[in-house]
N, C-alpha and C. Protein backbone atom coordinates (compact mmCIF):
# COMPACT_ATOMS: atom_id res chain seq x y z
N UNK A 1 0.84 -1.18 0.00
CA UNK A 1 0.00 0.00 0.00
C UNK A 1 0.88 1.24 0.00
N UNK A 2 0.52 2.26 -0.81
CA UNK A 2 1.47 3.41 -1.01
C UNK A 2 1.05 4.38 0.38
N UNK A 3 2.48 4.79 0.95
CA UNK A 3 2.14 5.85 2.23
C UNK A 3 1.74 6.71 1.84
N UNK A 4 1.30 7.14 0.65
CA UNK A 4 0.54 8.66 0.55
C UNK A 4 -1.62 8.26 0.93
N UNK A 5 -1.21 6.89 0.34
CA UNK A 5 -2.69 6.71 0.94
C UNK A 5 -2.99 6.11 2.13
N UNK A 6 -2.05 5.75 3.20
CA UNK A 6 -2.22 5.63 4.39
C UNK A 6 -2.30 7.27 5.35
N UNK A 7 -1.18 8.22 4.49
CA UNK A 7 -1.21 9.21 5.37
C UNK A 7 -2.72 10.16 5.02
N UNK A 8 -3.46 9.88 3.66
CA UNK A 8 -4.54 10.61 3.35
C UNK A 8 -5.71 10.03 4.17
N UNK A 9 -5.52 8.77 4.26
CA UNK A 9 -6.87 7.59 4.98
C UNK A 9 -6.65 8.10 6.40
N UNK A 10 -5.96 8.19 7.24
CA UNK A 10 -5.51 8.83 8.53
C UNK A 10 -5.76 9.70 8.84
N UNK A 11 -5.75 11.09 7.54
CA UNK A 11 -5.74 12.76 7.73
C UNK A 11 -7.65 12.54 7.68
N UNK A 12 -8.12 12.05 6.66
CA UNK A 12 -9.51 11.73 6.61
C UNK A 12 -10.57 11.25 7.64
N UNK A 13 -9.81 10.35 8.95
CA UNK A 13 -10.26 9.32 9.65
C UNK A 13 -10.57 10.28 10.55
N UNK A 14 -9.05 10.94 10.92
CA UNK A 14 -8.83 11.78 12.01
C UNK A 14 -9.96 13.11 11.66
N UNK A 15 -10.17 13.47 10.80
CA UNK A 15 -11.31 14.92 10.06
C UNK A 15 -12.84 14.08 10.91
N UNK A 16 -12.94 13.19 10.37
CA UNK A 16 -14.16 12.12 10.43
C UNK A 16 -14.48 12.48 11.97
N UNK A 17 -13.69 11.68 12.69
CA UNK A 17 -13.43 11.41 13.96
C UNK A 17 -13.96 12.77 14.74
N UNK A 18 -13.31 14.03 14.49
CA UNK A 18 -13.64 15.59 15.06
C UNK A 18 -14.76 15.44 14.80
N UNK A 19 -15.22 15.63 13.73
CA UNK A 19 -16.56 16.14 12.77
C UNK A 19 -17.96 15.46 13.64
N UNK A 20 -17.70 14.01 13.63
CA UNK A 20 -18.49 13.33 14.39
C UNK A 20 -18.37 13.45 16.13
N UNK A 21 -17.38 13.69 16.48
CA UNK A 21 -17.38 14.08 18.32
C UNK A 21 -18.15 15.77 18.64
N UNK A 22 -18.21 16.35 17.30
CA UNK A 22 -18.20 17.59 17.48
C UNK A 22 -19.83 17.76 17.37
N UNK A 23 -20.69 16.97 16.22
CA UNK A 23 -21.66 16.97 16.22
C UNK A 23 -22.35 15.82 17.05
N UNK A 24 -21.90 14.79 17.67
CA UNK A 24 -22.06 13.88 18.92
C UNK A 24 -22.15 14.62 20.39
N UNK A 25 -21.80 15.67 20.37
CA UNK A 25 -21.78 16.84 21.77
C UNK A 25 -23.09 16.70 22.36
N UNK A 26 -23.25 16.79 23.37
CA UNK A 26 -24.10 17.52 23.84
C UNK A 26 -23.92 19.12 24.07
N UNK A 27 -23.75 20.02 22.90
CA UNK A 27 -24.13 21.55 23.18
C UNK A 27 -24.97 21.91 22.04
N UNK A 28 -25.15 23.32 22.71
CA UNK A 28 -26.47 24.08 21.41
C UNK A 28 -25.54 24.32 20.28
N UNK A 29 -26.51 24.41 19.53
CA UNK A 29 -26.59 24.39 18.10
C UNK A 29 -25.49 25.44 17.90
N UNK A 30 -25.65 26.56 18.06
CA UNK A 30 -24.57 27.58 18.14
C UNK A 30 -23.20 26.91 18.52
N UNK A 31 -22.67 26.50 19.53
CA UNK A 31 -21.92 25.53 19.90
C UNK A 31 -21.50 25.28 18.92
N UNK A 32 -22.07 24.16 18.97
CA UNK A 32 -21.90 23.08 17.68
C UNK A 32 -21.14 23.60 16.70
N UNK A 33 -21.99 24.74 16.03
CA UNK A 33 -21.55 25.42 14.61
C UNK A 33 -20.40 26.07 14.81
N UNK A 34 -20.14 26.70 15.85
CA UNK A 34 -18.67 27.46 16.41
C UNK A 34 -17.58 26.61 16.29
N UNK A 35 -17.57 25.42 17.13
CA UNK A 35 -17.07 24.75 16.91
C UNK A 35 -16.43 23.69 15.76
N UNK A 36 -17.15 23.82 14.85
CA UNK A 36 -17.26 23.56 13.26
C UNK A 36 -16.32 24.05 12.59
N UNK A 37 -16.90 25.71 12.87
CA UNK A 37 -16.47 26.96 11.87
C UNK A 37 -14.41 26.67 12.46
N UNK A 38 -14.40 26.74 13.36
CA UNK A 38 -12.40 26.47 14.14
C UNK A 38 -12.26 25.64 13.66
N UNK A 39 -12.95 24.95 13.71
CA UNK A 39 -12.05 23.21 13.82
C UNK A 39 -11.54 23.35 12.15
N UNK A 40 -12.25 23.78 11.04
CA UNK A 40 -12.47 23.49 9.67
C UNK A 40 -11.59 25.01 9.21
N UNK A 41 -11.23 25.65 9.95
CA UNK A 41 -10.54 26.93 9.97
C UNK A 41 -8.76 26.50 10.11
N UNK A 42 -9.17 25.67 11.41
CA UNK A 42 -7.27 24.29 11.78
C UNK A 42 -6.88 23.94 10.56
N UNK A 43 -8.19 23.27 10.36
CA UNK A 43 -8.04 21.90 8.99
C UNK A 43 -7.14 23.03 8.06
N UNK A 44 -8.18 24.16 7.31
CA UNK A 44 -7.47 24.39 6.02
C UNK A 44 -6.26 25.25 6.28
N UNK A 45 -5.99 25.71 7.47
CA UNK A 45 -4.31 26.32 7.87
C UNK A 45 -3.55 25.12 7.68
N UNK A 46 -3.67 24.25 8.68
CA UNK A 46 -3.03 22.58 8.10
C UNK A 46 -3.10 22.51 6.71
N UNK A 47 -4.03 22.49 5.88
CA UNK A 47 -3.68 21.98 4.51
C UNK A 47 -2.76 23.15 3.82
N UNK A 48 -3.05 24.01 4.36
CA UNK A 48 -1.82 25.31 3.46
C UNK A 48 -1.00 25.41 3.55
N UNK A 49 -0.36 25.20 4.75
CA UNK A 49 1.52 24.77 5.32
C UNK A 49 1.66 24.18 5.07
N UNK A 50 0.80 23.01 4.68
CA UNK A 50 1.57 21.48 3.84
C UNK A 50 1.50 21.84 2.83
N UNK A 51 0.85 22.46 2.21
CA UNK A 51 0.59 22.75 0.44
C UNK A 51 1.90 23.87 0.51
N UNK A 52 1.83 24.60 1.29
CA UNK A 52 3.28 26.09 1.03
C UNK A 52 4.60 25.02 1.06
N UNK A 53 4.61 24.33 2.28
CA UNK A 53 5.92 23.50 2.08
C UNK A 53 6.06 22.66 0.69
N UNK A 54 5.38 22.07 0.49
CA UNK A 54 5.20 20.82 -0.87
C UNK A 54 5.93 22.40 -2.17
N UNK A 55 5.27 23.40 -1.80
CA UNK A 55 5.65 24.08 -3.40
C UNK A 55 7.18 24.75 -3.20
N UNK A 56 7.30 25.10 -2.22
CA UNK A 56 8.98 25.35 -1.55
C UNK A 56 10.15 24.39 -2.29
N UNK A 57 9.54 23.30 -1.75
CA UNK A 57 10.15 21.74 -2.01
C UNK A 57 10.47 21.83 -3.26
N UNK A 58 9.14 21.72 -3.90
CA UNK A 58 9.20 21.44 -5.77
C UNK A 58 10.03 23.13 -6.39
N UNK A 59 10.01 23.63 -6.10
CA UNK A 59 10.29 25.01 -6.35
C UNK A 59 12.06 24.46 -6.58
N UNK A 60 12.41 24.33 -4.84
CA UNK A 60 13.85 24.10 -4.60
C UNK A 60 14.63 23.05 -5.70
N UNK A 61 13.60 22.04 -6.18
CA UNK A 61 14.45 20.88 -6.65
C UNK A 61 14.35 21.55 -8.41
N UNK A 62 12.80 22.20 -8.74
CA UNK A 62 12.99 22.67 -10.08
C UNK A 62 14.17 23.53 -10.51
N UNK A 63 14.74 24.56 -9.30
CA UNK A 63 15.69 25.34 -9.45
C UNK A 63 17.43 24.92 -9.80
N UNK A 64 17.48 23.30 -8.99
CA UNK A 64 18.71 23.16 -8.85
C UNK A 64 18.54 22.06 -10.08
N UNK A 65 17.31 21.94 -10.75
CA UNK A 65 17.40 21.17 -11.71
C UNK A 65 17.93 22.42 -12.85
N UNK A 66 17.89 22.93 -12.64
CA UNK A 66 17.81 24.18 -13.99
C UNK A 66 19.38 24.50 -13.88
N UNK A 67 19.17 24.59 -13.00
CA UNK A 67 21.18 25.03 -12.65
C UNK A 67 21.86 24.16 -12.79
N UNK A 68 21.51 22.54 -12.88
CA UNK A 68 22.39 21.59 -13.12
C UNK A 68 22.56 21.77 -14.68
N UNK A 69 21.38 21.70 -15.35
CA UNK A 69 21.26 21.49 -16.77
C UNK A 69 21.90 22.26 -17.19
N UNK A 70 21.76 24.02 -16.62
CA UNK A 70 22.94 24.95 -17.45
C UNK A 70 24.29 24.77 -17.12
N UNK A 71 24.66 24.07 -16.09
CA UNK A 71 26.51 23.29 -16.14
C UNK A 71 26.97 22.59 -17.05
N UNK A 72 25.64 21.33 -16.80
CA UNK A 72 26.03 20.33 -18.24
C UNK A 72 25.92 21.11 -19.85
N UNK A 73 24.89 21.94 -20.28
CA UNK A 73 25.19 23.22 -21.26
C UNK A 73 26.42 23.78 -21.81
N UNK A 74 26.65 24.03 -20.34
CA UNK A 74 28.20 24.87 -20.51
C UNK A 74 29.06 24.11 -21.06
N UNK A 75 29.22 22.84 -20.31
CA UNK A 75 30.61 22.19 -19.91
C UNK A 75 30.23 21.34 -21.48
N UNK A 76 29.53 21.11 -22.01
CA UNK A 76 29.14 20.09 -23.18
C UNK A 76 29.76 21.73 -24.10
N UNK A 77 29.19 22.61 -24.19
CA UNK A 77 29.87 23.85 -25.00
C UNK A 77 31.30 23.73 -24.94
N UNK A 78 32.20 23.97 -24.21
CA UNK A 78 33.35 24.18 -24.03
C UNK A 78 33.93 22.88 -24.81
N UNK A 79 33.57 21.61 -24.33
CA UNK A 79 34.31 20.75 -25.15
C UNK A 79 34.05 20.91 -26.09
């Protein structure tokens, strides 16, 4: 099984898990929805620091890919 779909089945379980304790409460409705509105406010800050890091990442490796290729460029020129 690939770890990207254990770590998505997990991130999902764990969403599940809130979602349902949150509407399993015993509080008012207001409550409830407050509690909703944060929790789902966490979630998509969480998904954006992982999404900002992931493009950092790809960013970093596209760059030093580009800079490799113009060495080999060069160095293939010169000979």
């Amino acid at each position: 099984m690939n770890s990207s779909k254990i770590v998505l089945g997990l991130l999902g379980g764990i969403a599940s898990g809130a979602i349902a304790g949150i509407l399993l409460a015993p509080d008012k409705g207001s409550k409830t929805r407050k509690k909703i509105l944060f929790k789902g406010k966490d979630f998509a800050d969480d998904i954006k620091g992982k999404f900002e890091d992931l493009y950092e990442n790809v960013t970093d490796k596209y760059e030093n890919l580009l800079h490799n290729t113009n060495e080999v460029i060069t160095k293939s020129k010169v000979k």
